[in-house]
Protein backbone atom coordinates (compact mmCIF):
# COMPACT_ATOMS: atom_id res chain seq x y z
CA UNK A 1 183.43 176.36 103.98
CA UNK A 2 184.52 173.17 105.66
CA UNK A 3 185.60 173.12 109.23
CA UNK A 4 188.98 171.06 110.09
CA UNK A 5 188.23 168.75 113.26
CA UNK A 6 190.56 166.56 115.02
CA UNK A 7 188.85 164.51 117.65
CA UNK A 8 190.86 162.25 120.37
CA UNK A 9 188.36 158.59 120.72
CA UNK A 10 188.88 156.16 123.51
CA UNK A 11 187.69 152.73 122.97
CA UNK A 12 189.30 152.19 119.05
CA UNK A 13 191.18 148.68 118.63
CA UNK A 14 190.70 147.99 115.19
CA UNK A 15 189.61 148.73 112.01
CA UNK A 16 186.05 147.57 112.16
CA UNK A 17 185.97 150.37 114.95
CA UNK A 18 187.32 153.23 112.39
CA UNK A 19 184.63 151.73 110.14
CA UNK A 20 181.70 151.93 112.39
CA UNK A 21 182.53 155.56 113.78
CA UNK A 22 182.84 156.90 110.27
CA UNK A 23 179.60 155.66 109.50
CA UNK A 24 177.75 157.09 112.34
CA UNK A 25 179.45 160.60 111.50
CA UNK A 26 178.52 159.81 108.02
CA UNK A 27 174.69 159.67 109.18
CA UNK A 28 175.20 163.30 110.76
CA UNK A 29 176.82 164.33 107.34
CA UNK A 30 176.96 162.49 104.57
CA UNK A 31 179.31 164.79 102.43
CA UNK A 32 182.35 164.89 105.32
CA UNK A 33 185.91 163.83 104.76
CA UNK A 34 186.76 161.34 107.95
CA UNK A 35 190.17 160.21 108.15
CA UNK A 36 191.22 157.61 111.19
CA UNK A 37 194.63 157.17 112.34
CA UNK A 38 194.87 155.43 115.39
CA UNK A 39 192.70 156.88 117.73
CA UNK A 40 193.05 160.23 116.19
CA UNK A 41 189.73 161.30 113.62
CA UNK A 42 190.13 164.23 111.03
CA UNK A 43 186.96 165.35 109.77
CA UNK A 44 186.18 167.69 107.58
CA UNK A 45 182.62 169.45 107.49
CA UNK A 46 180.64 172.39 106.58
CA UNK A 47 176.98 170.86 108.71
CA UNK A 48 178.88 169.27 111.34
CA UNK A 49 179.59 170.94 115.07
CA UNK A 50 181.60 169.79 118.11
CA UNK A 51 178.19 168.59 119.53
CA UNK A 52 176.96 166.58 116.63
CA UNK A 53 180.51 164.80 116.24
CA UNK A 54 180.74 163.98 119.83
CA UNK A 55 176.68 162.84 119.74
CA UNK A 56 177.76 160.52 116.57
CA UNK A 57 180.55 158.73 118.12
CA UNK A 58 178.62 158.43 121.48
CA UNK A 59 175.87 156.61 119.42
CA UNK A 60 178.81 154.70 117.77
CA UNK A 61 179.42 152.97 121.15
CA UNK A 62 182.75 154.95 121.61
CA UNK A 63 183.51 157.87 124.09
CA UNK A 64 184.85 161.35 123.49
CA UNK A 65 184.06 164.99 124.54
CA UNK A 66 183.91 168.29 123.51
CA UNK A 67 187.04 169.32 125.00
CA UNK A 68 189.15 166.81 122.67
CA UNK A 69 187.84 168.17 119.59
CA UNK A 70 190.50 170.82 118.31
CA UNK A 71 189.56 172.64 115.31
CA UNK A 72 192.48 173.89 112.59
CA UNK A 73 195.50 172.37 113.71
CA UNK A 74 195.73 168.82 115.66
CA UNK A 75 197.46 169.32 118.66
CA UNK A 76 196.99 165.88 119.22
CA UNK A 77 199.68 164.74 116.51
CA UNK A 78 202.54 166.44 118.37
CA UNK A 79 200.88 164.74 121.71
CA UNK A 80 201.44 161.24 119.46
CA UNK A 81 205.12 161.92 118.72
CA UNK A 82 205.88 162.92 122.06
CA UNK A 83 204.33 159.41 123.57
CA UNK A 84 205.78 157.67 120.86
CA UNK A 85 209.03 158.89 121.61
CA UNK A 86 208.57 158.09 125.18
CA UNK A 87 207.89 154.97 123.96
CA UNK A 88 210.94 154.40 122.57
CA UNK A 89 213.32 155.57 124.86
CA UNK A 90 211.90 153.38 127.57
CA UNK A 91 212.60 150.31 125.39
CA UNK A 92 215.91 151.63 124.52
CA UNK A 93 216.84 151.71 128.09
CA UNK A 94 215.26 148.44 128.69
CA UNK A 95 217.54 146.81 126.05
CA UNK A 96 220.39 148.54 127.19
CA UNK A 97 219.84 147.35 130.71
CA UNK A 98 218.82 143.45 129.52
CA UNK A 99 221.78 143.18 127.59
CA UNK A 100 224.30 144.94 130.17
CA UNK A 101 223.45 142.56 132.66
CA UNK A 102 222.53 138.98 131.29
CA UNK A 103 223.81 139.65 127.56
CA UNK A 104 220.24 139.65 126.07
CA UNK A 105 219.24 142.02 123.08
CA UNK A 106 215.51 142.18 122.95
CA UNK A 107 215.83 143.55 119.66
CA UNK A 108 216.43 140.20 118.32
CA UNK A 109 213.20 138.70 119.06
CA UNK A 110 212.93 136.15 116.37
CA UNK A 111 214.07 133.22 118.68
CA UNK A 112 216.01 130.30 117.10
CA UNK A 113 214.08 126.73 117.68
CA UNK A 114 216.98 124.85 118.68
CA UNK A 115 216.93 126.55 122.22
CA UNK A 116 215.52 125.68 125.51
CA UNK A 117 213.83 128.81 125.70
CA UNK A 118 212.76 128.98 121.67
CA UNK A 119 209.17 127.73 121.98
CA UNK A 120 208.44 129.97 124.88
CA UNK A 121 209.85 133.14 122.23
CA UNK A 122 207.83 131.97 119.43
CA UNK A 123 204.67 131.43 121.50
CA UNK A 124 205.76 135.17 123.04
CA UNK A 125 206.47 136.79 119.64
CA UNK A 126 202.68 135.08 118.28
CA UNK A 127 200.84 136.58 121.41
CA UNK A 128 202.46 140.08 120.89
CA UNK A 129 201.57 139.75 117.30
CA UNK A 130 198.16 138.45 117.95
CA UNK A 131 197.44 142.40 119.60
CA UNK A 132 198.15 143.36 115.62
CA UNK A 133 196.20 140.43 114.45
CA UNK A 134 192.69 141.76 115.80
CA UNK A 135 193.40 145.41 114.11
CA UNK A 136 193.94 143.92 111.08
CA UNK A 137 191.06 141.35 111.06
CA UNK A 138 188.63 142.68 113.93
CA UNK A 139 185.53 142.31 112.12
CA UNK A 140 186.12 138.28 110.77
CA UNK A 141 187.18 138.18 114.32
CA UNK A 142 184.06 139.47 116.00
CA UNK A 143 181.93 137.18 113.40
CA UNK A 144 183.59 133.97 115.01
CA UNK A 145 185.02 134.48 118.28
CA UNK A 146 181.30 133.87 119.77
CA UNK A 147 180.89 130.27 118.68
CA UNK A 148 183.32 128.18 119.54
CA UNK A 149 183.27 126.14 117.45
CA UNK A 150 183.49 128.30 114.13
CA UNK A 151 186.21 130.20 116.61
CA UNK A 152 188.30 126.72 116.69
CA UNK A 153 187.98 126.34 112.79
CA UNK A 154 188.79 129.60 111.68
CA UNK A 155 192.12 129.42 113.75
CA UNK A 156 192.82 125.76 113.45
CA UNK A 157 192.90 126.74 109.24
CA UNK A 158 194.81 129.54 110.02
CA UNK A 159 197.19 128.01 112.36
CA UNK A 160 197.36 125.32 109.19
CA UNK A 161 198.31 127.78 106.68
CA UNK A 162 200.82 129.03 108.65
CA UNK A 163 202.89 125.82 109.04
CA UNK A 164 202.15 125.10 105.80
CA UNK A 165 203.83 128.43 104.37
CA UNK A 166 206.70 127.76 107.48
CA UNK A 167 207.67 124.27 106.03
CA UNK A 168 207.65 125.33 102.14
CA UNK A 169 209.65 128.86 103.33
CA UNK A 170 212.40 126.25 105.36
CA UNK A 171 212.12 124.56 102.02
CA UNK A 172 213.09 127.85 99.85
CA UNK A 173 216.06 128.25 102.82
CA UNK A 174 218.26 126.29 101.29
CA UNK A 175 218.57 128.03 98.34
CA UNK A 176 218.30 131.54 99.17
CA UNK A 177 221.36 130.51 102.35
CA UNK A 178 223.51 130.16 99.47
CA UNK A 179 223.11 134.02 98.43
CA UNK A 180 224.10 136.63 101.27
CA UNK A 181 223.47 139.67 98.80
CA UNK A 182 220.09 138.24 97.95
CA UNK A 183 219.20 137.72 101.60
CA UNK A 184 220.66 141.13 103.06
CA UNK A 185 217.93 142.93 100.14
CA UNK A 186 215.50 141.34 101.25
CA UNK A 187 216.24 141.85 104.85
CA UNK A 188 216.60 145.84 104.15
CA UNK A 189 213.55 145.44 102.52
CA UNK A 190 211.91 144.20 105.26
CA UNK A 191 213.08 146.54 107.88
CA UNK A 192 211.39 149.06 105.61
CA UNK A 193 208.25 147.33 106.00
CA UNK A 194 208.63 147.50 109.79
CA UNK A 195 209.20 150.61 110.43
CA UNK A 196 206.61 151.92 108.25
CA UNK A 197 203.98 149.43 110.31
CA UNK A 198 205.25 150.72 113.51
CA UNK A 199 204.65 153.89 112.61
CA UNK A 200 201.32 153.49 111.14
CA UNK A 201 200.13 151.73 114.36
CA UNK A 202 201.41 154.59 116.44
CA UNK A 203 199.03 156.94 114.72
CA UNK A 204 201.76 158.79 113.22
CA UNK A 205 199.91 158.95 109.40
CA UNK A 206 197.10 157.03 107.85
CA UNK A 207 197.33 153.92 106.41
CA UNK A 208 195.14 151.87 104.21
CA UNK A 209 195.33 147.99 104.70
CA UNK A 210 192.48 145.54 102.77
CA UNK A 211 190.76 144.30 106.23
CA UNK A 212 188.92 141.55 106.30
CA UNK A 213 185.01 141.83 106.88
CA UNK A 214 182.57 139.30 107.16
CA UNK A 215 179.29 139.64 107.96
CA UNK A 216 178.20 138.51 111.55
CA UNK A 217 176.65 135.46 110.60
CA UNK A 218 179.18 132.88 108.52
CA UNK A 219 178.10 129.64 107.96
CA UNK A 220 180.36 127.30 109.64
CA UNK A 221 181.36 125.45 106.13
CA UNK A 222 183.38 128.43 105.25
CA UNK A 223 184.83 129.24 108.36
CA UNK A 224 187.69 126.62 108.12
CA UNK A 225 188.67 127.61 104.60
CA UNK A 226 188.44 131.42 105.57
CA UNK A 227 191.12 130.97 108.42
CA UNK A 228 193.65 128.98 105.97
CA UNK A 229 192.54 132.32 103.53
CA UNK A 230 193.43 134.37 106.10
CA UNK A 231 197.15 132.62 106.68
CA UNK A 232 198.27 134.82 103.24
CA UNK A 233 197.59 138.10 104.46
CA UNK A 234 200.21 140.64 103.80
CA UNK A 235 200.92 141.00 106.98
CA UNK A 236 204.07 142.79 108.41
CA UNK A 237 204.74 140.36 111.64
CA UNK A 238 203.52 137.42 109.64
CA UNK A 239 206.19 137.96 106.43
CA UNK A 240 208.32 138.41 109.37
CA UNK A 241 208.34 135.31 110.63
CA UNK A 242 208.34 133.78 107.12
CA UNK A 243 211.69 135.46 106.70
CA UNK A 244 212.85 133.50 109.87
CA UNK A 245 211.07 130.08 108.87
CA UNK A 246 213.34 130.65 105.38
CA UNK A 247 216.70 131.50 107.84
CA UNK A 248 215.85 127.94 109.39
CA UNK A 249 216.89 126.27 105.99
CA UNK A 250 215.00 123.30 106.92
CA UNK A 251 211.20 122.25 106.31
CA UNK A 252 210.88 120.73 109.11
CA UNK A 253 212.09 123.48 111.90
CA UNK A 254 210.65 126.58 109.50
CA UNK A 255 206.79 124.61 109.80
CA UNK A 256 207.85 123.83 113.26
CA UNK A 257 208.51 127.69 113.77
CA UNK A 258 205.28 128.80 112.54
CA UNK A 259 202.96 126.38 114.18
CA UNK A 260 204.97 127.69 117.67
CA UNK A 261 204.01 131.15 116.28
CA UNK A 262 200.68 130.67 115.74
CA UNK A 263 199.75 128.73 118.60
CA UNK A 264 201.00 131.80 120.85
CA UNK A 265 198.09 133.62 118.68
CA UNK A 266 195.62 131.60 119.83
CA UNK A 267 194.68 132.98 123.40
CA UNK A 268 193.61 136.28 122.60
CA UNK A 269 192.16 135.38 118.98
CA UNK A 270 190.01 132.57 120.56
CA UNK A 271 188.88 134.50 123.37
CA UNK A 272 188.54 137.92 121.41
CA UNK A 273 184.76 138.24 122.83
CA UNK A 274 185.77 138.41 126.13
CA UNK A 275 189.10 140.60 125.25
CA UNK A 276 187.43 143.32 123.48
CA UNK A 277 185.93 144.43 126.24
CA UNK A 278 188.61 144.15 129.06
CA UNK A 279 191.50 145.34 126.13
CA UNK A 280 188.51 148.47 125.66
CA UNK A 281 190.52 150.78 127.82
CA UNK A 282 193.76 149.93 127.12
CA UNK A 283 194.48 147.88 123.73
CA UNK A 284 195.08 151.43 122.53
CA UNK A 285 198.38 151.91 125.53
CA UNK A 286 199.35 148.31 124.47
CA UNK A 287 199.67 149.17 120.65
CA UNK A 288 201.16 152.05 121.24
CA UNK A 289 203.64 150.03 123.41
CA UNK A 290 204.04 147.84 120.21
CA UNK A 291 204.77 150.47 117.54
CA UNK A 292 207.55 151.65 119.47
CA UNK A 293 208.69 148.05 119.30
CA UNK A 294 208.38 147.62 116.16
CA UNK A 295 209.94 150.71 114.87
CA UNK A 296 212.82 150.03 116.91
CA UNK A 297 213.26 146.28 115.76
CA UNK A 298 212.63 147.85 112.66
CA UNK A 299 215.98 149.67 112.48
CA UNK A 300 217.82 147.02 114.16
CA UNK A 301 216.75 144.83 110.91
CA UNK A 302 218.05 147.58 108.72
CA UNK A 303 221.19 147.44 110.44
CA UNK A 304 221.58 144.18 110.00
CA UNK A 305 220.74 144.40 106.44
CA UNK A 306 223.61 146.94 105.86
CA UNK A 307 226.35 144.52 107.48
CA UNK A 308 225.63 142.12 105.36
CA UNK A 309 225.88 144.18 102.08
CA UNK A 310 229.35 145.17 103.81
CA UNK A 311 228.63 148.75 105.01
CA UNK A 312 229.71 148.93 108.65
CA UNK A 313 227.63 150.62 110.74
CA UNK A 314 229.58 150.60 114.07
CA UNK A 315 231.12 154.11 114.70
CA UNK A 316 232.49 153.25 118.22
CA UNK A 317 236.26 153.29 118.71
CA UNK A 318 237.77 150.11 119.22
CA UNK A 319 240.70 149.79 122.17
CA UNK A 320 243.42 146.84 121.79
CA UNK A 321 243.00 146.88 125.58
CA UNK A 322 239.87 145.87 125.99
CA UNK A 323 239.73 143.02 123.07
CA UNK A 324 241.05 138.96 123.30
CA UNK A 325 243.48 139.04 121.28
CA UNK A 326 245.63 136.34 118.93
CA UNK A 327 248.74 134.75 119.91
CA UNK A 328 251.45 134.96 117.07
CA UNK A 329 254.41 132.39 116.97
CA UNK A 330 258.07 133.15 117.19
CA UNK A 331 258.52 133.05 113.12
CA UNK A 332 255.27 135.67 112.82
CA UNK A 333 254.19 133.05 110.32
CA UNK A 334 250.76 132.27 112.42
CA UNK A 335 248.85 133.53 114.78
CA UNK A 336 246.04 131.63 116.60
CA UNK A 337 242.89 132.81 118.50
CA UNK A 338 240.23 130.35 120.39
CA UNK A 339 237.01 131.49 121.36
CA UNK A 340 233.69 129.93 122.47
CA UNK A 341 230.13 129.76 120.50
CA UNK A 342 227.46 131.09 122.50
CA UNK A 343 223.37 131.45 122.13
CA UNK A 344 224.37 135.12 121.82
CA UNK A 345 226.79 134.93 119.18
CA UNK A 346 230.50 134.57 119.30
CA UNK A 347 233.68 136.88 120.83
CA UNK A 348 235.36 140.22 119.89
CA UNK A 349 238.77 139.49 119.08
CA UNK A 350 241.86 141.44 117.95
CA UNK A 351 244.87 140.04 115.08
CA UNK A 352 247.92 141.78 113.42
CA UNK A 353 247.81 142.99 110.20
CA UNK A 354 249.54 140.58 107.43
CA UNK A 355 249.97 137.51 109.91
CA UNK A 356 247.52 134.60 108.71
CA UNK A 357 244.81 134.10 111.26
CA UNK A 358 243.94 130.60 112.63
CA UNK A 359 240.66 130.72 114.29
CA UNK A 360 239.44 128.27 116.35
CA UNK A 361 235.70 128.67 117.62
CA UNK A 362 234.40 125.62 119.99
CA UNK A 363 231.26 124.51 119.88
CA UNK A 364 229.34 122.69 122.02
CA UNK A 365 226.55 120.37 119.95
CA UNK A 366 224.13 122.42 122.74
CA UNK A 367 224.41 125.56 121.73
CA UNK A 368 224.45 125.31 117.83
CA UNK A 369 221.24 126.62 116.66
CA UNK A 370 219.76 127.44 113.66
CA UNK A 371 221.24 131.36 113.64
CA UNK A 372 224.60 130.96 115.06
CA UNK A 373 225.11 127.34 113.10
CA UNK A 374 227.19 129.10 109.94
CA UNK A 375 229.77 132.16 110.41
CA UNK A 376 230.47 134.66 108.05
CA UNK A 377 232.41 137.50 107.44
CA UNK A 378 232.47 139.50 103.76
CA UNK A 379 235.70 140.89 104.43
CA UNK A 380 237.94 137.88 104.62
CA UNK A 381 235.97 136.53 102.58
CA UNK A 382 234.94 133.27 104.69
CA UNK A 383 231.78 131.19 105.41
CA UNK A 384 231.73 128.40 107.10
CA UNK A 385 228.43 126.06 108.70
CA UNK A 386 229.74 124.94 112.70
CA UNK A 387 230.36 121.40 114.09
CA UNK A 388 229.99 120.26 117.38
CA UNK A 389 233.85 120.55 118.45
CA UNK A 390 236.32 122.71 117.30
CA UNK A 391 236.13 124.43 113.89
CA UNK A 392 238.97 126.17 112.78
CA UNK A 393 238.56 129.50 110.03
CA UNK A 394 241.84 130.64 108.34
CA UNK A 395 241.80 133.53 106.71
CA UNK A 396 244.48 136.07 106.44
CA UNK A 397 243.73 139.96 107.75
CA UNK A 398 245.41 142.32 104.73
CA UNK A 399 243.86 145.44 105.81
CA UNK A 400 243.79 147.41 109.54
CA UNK A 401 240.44 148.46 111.28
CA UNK A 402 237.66 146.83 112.78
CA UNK A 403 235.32 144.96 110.81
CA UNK A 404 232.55 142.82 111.47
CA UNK A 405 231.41 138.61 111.20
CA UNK A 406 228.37 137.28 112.03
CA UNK A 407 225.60 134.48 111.46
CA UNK A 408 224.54 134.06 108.34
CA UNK A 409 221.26 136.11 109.04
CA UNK A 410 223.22 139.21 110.38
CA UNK A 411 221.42 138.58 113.81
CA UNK A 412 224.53 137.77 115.46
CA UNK A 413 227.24 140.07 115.41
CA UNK A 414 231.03 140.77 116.74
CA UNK A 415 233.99 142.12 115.58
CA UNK A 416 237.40 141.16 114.38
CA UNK A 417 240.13 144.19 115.29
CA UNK A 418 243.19 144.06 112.70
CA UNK A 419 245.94 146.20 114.28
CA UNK A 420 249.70 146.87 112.51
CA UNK A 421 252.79 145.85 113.78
């Protein structure tokens, strides 16, 4: 009758690891079920015993010990879920705190190129990607990282690709910036995508991706075609940044976003010989770290994806008190409100019910970027791409409440509170 193991491994950082582990266990028994999610293995055996599993992943080149072997439940899933959670919270917290203070919502990660600080985020977001980059192509990775040379023509095609895909997705931009329901699908759609990979990553339940594997020796010909291969891999993070190359509506910026992106890849993919063994001992914290991330951003995506199909999201109560709010003139014929475009989006304000609104947002030519360039809002039913200057929005508020406006990608969100007389 087969035995149920679940056995904790320390040194696992991608799936060329999983690979080599299950064959060693497969030498010990060639009939047993393995199963690796994260740095959690299920086995299942009728030959095999705590001492020949923890002999065959010893021999593997990875560490574990009797006494994280568990047998007929896995206690180490609810350990998972706990740390997970942890996790989380912490990054919860830290958001909460970052945008308290200085106004900044690390949730919205995907930088906008038009910024002084926009190639530091892109080279940022590719280095924190690159940590999901060697789980999902360890092996090609481990066949080219000790040549140099091969190692600088596997990412240079790569790199390549990536700009390549950037300036044809800025190309595709300006067409799909014309359709908000189209975008706000595909948005949802992609939040779906995230959250599932951050909680694949976390360990949470096994997940089949097609990896890459090469064998150690590839002849340096191929190596430069087999990066720009490698550029079209259905890869969570990378369609993410596609998406945002597409929000840039241009060619040019959407290339010049993915070449940003991929250069921040480049330290720990180049250098992946020397990583893999200081990363050994705690690539495993790090991912961990990353699927919280990524779940989180995940549901911040959805969000986002719901505004712009019109569902509001926000349950917080909204105080007249608290909110700028439009003056009216003596014949309540107009009222006017001014407010001021920012890298973080624009102001709350508050308008009376049945008055037309005048709204003036200024903009100065430095802080129009690709994200907060065009305003929209479904429920007055306006849309409108930003000047340097003053733009003014009329639009007239027939219905109480609070609803929302935004950029066009749903990034960039405040609220419009329509009181009555």
């Amino acid at each position: 009758m087969n035995k149920h193991y679940y056995v904790k491994i320390d040194g696992i950082y991608c799936a060329h690891c999983r690979t080599v582990i299950s064959s060693f266990i497969k030498k010990a028994d060639t009939d047993a079920d393995i199963k690796i999610s994260g740095n959690i293995a299920r086995i299942k055996s009728d030959k095999l015993t705590e001492a020949k599993i923890v002999d065959a992943v010893t021999q593997a080149g990875y560490t574990t010990k009797k006494e994280w072997i568990c047998t007929g439940y896995n206690k180490w899933k609810l350990f998972q879920i706990f740390e997970f959670a942890g996790f989380a919270l912490l990054i919860v917290l830290l958001r909460f705190i970052l945008k308290s203070l200085l106004g900044y919502d690390i949730l919205n990660v995907i930088p906008v190129i038009d910024t002084r600080l926009s190639f530091a985020g892109l080279l940022i977001a590719g280095f924190l990607t690159s940590f999901h980059c060697i789980g999902m192509c360890g092996a090609i990775n481990l066949a080219v990282s000790k040549d140099w040379k091969k190692s600088l023509l596997y990412n240079g095609g790569r790199i390549l690709c990536y700009t390549a895909v950037g300036f044809f997705a800025g190309l595709l931009g300006k067409t799909l910036s014309i359709n908000q329901t189209l975008l706000s699908v595909i948005i949802v759609v992609l939040s779906f995508f995230m959250i599932f990979l951050g909680l694949s990553m976390a360990g949470l339940f096994s997940v089949s991706f097609n990896h890459f594997s090469l064998p150690s020796k590839l002849k340096t010909s191929s190596v430069f075609l087999t990066g720009f291969l490698n550029g079209f891999m259905p890869c969570t993070p990378l369609i993410t940044m596609q998406v945002y190359a597409v929000s840039t509506a241009s060619p040019f910026k959407g290339a010049l976003a993915m070449l940003m992106f991929g250069l921040g890849t480049l330290p720990l993919m180049l250098g992946f010989a020397f990583f893999q063994n200081m990363l050994a001992g705690k690539k495993a914290l790090l991912q961990k770290i990353l699927a919280a991330f990524i779940l989180l951003m995940g549901f911040a995506m959805f969000l986002r994806g719901l505004t712009g199909l019109g569902i509001n999201t926000d349950t917080s109560d909204s105080k007249l008190k608290n909110w700028k709010t439009a003056q009216i003139n003596s014949e309540k014929t107009e009222q006017k409100i001014e407010i001021d475009l920012s890298y973080n989006g624009y102001e709350d304000f508050a308008v009376q019910e049945g008055i037309p609104v005048t709204l003036i947002i200024n903009a100065e030519e430095d802080y129009i970027t690709g994200c907060n360039n065009r305003v929209i809002s479904n429920d007055f039913d306006f849309d409108v791409t930003l000047v340097p200057g003053k733009n003014e929005i009329c639009f007239l508020p027939d219905k109480n409440g609070t609803f929302i406006y935004s950029c066009w990608m749903y990034m960039l969100k405040n609220k419009i509170y329509v009181y009555e007389d």
